[in-house]
PDB file of N, CA and C in Angstrom:
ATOM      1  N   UNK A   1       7.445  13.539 -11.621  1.00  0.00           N
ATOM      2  CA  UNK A   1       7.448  12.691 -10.464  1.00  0.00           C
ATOM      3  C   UNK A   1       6.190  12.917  -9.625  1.00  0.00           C
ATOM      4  N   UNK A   2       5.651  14.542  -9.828  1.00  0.00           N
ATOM      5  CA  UNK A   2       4.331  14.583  -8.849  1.00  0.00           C
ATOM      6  C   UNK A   2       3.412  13.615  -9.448  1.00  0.00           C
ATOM      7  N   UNK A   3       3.368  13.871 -10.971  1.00  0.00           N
ATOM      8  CA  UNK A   3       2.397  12.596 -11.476  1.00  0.00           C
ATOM      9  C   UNK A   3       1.989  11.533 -11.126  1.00  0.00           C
ATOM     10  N   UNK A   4       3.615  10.634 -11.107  1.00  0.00           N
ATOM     11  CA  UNK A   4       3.412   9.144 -11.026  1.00  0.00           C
ATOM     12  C   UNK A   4       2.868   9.348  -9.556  1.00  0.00           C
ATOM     13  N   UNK A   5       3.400  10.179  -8.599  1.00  0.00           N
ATOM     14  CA  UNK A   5       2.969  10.036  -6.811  1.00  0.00           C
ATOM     15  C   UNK A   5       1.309  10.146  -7.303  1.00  0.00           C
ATOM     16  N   UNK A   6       0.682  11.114  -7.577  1.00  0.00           N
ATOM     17  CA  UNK A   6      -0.493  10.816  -7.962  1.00  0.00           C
ATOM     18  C   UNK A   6      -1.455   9.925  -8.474  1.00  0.00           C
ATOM     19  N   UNK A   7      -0.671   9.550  -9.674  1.00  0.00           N
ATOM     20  CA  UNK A   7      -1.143   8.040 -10.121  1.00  0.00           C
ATOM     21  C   UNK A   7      -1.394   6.816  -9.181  1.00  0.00           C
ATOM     22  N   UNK A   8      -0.295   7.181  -8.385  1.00  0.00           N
ATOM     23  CA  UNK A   8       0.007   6.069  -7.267  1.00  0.00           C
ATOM     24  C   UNK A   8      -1.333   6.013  -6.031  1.00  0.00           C
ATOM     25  N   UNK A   9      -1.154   7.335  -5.633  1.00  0.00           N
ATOM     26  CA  UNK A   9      -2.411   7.469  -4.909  1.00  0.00           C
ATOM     27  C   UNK A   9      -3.831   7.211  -5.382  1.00  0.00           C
ATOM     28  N   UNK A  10      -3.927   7.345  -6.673  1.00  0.00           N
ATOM     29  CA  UNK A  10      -5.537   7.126  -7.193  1.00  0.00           C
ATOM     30  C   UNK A  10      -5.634   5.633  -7.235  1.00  0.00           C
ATOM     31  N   UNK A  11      -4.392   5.158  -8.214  1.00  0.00           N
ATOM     32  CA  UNK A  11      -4.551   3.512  -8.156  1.00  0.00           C
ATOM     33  C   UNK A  11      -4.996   2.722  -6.927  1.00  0.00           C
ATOM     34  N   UNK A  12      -4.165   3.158  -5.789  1.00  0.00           N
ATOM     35  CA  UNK A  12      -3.916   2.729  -4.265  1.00  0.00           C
ATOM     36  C   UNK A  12      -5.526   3.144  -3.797  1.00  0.00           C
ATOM     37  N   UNK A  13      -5.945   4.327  -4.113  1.00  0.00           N
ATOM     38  CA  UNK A  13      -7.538   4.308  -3.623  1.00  0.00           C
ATOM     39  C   UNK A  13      -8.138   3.014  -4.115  1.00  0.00           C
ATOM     40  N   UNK A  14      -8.449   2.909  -5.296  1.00  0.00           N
ATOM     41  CA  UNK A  14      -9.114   2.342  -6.225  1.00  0.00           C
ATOM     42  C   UNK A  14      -9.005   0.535  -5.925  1.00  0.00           C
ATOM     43  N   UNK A  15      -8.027   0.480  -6.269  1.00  0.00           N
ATOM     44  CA  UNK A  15      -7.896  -1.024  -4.908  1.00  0.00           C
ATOM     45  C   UNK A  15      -8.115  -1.179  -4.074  1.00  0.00           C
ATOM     46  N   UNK A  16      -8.002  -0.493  -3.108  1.00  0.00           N
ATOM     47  CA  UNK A  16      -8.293  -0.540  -2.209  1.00  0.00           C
ATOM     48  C   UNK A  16      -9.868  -0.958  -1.704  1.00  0.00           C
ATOM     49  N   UNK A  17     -10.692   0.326  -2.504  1.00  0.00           N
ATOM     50  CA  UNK A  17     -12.361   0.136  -2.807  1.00  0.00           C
ATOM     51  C   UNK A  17     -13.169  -0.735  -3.626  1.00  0.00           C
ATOM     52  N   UNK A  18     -12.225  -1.806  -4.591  1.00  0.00           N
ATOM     53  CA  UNK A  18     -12.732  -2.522  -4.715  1.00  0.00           C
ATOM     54  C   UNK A  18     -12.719  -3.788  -3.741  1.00  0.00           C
ATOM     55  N   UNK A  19     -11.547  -3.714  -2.987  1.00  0.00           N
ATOM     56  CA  UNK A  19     -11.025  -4.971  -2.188  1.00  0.00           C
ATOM     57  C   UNK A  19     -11.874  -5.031  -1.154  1.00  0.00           C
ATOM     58  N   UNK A  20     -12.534  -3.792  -0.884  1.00  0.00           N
ATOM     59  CA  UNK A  20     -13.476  -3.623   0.569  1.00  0.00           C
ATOM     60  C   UNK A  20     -14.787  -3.879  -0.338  1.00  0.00           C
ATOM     61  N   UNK A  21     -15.472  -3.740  -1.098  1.00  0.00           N
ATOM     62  CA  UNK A  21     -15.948  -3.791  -2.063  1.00  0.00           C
ATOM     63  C   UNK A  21     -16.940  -5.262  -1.915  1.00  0.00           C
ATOM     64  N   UNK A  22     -15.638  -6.317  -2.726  1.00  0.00           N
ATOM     65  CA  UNK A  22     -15.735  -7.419  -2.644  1.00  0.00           C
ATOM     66  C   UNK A  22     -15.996  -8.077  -1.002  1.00  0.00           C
ATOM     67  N   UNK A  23     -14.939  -7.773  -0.303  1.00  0.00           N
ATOM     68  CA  UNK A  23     -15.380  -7.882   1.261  1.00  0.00           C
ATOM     69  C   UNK A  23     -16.486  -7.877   1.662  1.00  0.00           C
ATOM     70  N   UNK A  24     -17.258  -6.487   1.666  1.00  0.00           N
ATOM     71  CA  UNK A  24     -18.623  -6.558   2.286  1.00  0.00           C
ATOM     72  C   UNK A  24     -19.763  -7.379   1.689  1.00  0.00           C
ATOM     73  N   UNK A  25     -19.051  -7.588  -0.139  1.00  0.00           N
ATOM     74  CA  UNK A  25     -20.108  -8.382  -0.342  1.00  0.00           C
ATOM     75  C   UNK A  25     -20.553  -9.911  -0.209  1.00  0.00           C
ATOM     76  N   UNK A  26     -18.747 -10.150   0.233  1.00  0.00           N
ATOM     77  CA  UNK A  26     -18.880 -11.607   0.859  1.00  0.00           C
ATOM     78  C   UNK A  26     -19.291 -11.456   2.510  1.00  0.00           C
ATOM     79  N   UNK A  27     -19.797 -10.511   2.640  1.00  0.00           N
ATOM     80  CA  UNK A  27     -20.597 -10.422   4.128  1.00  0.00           C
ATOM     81  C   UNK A  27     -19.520 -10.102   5.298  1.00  0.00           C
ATOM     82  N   UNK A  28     -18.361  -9.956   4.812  1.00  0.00           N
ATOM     83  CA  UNK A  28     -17.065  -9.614   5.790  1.00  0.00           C
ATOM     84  C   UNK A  28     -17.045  -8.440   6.258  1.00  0.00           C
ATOM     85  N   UNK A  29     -17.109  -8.338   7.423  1.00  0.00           N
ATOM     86  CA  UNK A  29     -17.472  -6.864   7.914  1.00  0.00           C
ATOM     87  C   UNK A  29     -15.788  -6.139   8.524  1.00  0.00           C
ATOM     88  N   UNK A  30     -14.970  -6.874   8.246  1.00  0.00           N
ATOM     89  CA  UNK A  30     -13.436  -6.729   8.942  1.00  0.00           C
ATOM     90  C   UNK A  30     -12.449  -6.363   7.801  1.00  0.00           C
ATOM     91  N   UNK A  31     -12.455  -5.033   7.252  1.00  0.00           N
ATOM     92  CA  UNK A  31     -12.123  -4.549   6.295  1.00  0.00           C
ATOM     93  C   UNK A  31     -11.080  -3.811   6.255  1.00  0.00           C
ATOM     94  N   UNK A  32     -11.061  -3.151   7.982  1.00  0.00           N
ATOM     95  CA  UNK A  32      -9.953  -2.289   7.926  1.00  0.00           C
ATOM     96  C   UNK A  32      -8.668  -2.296   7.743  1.00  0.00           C
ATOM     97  N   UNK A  33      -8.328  -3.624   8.428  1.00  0.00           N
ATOM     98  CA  UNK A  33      -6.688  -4.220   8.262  1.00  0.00           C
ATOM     99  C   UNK A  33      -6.479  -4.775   6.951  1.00  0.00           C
ATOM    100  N   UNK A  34      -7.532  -5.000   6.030  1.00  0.00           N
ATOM    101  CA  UNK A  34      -7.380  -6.047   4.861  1.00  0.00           C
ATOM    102  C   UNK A  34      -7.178  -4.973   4.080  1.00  0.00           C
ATOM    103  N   UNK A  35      -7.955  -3.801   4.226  1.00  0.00           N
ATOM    104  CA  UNK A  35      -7.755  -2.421   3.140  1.00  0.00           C
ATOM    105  C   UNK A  35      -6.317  -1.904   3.463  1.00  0.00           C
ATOM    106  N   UNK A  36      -5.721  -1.282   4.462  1.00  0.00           N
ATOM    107  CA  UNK A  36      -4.471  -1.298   4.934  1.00  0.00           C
ATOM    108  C   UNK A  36      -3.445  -2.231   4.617  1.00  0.00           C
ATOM    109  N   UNK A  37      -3.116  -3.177   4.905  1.00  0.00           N
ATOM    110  CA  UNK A  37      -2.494  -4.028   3.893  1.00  0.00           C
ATOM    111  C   UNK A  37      -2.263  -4.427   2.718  1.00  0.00           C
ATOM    112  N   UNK A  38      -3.472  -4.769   2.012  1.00  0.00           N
ATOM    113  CA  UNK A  38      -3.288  -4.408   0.772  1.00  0.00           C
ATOM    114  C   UNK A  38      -3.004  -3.516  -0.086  1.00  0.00           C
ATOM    115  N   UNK A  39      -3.100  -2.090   0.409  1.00  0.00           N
ATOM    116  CA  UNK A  39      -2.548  -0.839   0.355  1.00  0.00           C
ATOM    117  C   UNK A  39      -1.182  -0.867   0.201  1.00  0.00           C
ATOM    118  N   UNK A  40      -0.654  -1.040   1.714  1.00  0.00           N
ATOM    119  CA  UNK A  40       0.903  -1.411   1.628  1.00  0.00           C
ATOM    120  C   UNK A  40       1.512  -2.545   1.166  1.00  0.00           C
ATOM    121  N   UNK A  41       0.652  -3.173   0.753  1.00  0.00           N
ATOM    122  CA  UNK A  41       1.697  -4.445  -0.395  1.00  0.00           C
ATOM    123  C   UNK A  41       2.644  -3.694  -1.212  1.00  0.00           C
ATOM    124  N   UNK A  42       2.321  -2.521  -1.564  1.00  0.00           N
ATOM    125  CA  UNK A  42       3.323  -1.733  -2.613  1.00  0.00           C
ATOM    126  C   UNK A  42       4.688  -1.808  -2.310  1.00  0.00           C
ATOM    127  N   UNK A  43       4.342  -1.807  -0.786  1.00  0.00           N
ATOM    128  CA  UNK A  43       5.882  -1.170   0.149  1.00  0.00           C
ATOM    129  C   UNK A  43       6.612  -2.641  -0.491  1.00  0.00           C
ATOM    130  N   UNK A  44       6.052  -3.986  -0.364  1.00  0.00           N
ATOM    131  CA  UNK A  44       6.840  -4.924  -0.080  1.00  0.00           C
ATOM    132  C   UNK A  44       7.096  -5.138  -1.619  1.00  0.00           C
ATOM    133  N   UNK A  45       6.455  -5.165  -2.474  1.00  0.00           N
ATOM    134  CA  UNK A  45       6.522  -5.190  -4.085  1.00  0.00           C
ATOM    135  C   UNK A  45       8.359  -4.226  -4.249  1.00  0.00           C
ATOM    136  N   UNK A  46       8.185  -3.153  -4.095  1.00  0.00           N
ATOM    137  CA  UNK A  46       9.162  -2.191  -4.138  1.00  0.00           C
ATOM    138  C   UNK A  46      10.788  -3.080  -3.296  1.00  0.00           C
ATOM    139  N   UNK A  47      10.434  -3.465  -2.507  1.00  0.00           N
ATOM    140  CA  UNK A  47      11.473  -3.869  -1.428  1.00  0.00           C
ATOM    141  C   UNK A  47      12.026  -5.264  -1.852  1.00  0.00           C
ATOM    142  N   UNK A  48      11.004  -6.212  -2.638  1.00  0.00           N
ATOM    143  CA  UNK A  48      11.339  -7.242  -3.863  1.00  0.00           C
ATOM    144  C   UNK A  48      12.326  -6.680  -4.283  1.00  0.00           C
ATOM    145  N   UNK A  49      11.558  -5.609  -5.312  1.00  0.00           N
ATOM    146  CA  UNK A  49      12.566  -5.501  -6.630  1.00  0.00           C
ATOM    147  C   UNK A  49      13.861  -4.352  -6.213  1.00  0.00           C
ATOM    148  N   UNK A  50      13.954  -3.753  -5.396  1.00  0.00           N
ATOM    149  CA  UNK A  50      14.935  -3.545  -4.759  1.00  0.00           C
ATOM    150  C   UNK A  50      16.329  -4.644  -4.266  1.00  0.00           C
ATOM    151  N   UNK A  51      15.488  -5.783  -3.920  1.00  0.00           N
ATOM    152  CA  UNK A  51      16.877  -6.935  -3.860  1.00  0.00           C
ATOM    153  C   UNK A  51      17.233  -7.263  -5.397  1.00  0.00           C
ATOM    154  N   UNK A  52      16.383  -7.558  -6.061  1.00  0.00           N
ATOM    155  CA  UNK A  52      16.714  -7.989  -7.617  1.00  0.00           C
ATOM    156  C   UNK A  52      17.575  -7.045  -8.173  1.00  0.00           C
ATOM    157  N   UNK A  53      16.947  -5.635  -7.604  1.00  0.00           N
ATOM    158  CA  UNK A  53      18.004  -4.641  -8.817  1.00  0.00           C
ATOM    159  C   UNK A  53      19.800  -4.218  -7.800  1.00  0.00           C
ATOM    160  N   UNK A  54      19.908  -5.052  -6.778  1.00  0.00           N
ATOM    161  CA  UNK A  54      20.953  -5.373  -6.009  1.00  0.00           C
ATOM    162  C   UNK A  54      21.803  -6.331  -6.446  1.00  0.00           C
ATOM    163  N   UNK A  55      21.264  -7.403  -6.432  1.00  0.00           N
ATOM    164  CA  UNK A  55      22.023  -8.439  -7.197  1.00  0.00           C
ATOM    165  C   UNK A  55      22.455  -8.318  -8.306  1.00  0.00           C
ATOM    166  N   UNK A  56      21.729  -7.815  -9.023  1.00  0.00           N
ATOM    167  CA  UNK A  56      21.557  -7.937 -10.895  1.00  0.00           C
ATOM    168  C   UNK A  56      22.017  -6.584 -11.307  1.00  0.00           C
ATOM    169  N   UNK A  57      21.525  -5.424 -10.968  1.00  0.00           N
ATOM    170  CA  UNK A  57      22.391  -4.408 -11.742  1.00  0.00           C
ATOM    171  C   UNK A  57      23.768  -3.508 -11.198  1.00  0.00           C
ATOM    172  N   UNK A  58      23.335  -3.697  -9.559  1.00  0.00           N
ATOM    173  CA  UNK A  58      24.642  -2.724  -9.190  1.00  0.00           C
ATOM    174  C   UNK A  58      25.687  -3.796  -8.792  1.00  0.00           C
ATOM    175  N   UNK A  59      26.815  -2.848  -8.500  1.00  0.00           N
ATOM    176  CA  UNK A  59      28.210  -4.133  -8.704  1.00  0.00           C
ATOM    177  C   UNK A  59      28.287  -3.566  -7.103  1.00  0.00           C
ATOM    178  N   UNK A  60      27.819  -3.533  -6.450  1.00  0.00           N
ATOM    179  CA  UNK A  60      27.704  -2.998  -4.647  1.00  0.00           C
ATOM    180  C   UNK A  60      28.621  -4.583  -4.298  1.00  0.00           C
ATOM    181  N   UNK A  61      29.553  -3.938  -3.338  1.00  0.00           N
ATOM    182  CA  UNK A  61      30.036  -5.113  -2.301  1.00  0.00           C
ATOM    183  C   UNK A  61      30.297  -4.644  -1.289  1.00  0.00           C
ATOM    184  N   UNK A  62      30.363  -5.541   0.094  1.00  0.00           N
ATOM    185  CA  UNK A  62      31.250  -5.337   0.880  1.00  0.00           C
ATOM    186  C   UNK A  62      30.189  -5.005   2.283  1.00  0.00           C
ATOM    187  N   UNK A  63      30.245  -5.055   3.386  1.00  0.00           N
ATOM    188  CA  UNK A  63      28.893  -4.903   4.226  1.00  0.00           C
ATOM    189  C   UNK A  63      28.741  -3.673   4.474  1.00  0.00           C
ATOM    190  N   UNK A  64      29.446  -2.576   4.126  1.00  0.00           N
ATOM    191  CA  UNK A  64      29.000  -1.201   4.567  1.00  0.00           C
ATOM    192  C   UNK A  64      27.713  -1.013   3.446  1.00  0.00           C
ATOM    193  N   UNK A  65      28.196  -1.173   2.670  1.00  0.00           N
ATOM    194  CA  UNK A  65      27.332  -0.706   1.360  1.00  0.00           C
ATOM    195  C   UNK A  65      26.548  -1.344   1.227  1.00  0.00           C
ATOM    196  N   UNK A  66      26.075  -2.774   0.838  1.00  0.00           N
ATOM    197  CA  UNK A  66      24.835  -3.799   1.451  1.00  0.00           C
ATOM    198  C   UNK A  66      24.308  -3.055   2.698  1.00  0.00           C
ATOM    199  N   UNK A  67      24.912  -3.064   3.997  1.00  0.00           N
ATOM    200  CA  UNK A  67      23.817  -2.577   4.926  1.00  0.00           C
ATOM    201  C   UNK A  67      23.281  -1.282   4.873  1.00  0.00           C
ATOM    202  N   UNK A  68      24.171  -0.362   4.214  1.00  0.00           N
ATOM    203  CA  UNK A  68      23.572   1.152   3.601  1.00  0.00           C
ATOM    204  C   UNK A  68      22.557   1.031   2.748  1.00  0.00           C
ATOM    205  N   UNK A  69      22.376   0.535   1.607  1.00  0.00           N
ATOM    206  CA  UNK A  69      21.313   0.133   0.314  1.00  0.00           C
ATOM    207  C   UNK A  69      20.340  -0.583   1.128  1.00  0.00           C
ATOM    208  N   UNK A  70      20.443  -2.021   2.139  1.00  0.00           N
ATOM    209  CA  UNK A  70      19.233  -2.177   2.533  1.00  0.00           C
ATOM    210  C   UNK A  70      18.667  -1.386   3.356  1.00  0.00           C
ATOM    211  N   UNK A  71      19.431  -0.801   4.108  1.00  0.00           N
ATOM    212  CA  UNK A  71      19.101  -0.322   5.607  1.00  0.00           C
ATOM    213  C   UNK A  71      17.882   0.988   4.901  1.00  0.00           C
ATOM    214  N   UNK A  72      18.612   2.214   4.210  1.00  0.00           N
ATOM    215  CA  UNK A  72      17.792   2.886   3.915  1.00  0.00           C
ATOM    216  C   UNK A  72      16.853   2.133   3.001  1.00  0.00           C
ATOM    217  N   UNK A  73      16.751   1.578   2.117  1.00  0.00           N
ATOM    218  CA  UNK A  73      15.568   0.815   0.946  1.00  0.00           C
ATOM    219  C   UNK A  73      14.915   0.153   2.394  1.00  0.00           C
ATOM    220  N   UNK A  74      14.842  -0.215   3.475  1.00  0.00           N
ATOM    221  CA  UNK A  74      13.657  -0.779   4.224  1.00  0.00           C
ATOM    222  C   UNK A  74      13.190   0.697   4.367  1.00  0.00           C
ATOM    223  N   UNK A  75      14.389   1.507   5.425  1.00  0.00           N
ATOM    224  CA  UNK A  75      13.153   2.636   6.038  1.00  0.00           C
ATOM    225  C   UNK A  75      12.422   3.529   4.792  1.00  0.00           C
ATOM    226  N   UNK A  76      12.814   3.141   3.084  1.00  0.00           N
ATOM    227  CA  UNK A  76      12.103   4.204   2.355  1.00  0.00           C
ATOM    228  C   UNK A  76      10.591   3.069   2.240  1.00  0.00           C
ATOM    229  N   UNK A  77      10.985   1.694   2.188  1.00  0.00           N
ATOM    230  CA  UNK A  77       9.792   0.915   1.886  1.00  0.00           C
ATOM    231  C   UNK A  77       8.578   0.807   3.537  1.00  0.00           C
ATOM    232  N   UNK A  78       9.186   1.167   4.678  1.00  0.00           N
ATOM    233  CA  UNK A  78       8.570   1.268   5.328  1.00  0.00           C
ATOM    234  C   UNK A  78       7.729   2.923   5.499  1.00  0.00           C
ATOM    235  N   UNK A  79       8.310   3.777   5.175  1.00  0.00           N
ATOM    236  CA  UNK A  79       7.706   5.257   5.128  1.00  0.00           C
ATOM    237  C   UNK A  79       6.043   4.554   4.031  1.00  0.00           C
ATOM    238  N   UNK A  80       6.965   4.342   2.768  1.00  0.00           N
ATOM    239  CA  UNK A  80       5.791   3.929   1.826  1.00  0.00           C
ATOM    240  C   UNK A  80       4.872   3.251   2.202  1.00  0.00           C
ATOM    241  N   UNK A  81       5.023   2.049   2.699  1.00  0.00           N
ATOM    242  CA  UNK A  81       3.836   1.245   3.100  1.00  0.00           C
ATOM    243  C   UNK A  81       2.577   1.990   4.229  1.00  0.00           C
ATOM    244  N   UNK A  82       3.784   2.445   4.579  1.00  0.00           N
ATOM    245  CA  UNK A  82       3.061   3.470   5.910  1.00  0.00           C
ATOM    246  C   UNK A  82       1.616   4.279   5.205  1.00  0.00           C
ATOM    247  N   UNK A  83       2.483   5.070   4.526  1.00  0.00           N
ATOM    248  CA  UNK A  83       1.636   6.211   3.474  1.00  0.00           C
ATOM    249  C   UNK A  83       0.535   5.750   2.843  1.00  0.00           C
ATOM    250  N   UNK A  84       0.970   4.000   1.635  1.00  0.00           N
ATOM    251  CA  UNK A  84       0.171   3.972   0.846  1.00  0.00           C
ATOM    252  C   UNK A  84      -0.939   3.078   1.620  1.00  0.00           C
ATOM    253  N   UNK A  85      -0.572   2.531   2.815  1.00  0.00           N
ATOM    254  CA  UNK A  85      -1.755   1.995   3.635  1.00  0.00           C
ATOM    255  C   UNK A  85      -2.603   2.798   4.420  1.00  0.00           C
ATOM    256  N   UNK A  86      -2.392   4.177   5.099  1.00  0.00           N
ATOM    257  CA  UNK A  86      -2.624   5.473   5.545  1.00  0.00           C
ATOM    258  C   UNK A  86      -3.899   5.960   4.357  1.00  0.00           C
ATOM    259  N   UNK A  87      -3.766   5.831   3.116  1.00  0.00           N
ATOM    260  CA  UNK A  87      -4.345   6.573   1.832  1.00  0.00           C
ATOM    261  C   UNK A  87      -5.646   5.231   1.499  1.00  0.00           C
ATOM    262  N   UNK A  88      -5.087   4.201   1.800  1.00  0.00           N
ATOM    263  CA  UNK A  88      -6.115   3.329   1.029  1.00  0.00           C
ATOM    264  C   UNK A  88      -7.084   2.727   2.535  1.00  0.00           C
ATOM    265  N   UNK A  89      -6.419   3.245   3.447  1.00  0.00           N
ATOM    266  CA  UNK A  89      -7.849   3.084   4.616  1.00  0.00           C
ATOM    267  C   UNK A  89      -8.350   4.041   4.690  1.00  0.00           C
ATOM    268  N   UNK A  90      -8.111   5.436   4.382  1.00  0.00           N
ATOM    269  CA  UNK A  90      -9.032   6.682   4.080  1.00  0.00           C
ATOM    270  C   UNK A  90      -9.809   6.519   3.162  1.00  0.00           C
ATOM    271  N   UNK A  91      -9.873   5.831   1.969  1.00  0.00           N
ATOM    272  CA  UNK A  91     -10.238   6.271   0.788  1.00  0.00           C
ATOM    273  C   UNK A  91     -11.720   5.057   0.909  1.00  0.00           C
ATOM    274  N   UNK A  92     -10.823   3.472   1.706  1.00  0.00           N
ATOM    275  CA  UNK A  92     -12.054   2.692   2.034  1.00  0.00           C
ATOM    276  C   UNK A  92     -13.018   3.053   3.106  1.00  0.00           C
ATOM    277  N   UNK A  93     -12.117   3.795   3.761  1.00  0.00           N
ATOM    278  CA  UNK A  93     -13.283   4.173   4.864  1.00  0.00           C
ATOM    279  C   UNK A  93     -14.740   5.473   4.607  1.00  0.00           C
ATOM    280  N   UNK A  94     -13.909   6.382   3.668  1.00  0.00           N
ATOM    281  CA  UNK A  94     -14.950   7.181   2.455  1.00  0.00           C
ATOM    282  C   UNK A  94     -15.987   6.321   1.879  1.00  0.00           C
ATOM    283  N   UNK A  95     -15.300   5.270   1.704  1.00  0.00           N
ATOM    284  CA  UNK A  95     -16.347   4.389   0.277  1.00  0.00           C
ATOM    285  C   UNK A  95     -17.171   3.893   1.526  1.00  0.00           C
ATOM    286  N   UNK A  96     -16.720   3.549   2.507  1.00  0.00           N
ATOM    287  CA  UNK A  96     -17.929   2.598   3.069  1.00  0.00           C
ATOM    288  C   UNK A  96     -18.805   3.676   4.162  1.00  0.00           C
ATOM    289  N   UNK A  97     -18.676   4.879   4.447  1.00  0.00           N
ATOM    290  CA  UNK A  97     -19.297   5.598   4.831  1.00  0.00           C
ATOM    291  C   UNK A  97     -19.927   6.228   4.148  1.00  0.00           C
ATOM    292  N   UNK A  98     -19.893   6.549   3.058  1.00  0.00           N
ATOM    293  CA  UNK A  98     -20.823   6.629   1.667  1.00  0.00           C
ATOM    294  C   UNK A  98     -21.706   5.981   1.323  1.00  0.00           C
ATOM    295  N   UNK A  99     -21.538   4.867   1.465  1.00  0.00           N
ATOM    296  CA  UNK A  99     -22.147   3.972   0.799  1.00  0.00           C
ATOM    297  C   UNK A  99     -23.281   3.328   1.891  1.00  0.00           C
ATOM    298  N   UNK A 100     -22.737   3.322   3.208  1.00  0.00           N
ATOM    299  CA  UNK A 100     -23.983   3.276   4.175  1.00  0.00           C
ATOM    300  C   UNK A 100     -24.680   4.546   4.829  1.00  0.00           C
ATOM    301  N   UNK A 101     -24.427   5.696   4.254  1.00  0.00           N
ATOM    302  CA  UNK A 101     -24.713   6.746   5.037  1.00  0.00           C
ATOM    303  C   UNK A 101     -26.536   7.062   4.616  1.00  0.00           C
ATOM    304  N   UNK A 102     -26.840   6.473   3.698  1.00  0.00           N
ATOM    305  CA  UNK A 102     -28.483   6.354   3.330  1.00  0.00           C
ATOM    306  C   UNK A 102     -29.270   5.267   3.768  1.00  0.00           C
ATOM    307  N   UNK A 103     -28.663   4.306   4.514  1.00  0.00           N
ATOM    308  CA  UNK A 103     -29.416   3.137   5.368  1.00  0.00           C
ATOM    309  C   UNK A 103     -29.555   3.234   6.510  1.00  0.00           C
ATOM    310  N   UNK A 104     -30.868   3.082   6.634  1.00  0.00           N
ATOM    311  CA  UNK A 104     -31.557   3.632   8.081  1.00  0.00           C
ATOM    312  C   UNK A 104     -32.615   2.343   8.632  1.00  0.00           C
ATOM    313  N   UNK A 105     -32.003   1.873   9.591  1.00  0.00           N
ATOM    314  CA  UNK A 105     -32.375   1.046  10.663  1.00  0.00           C
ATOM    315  C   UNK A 105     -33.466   1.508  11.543  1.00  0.00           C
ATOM    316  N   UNK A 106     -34.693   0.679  11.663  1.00  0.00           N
ATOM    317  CA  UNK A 106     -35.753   1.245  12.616  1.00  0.00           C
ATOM    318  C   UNK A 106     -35.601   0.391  13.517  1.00  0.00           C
TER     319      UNK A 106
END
């Protein structure tokens, strides 16, 4: 499980730096919220297939248990989004301080 969390984090960089990437090279200088978000798309991907595997595999009824399964599946998809948007504005903000830290303005 540490793996895949790992995997997760490198992927989540890696998108992230290309997405800012592409950004600056369409001259967009407003990267931070777009890297952050797209980061946490994961959260909402997860929180999808969380309703699908509600409907379709568990036999859950009744509103305690619906509002238990969603209630916690938001706050685990909101921790996540939190995190994996937290990781992929660090990782863009590395890339783009890197990457301008040898251009020098007279």
């Amino acid at each position: 499980m540490l793996l895949v969390f790992v995997i997760l984090l490198i992927v989540t960089i890696c998108v992230t730096i290309v997405g800012t990437y592409f950004l600056l090279n369409a001259e967009n200088y407003h990267w931070q919220w777009t890297s952050f978000s797209s980061a946490a798309s994961t959260a909402l991907y997860v929180y999808l297939y969380s309703i699908y595997y509600y409907h379709v595999k568990t036999k859950m009824s009744g509103f305690f248990q619906t509002s238990f399964y969603f209630g916690y599946t938001l706050m685990f998809c909101l921790g996540l989004g939190i995190l994996c948007g937290a990781i992929g504005y660090l990782g863009s903000t590395l890339f783009v301080r890197r990457i301008y830290r040898n251009i020098k303005c007279d």
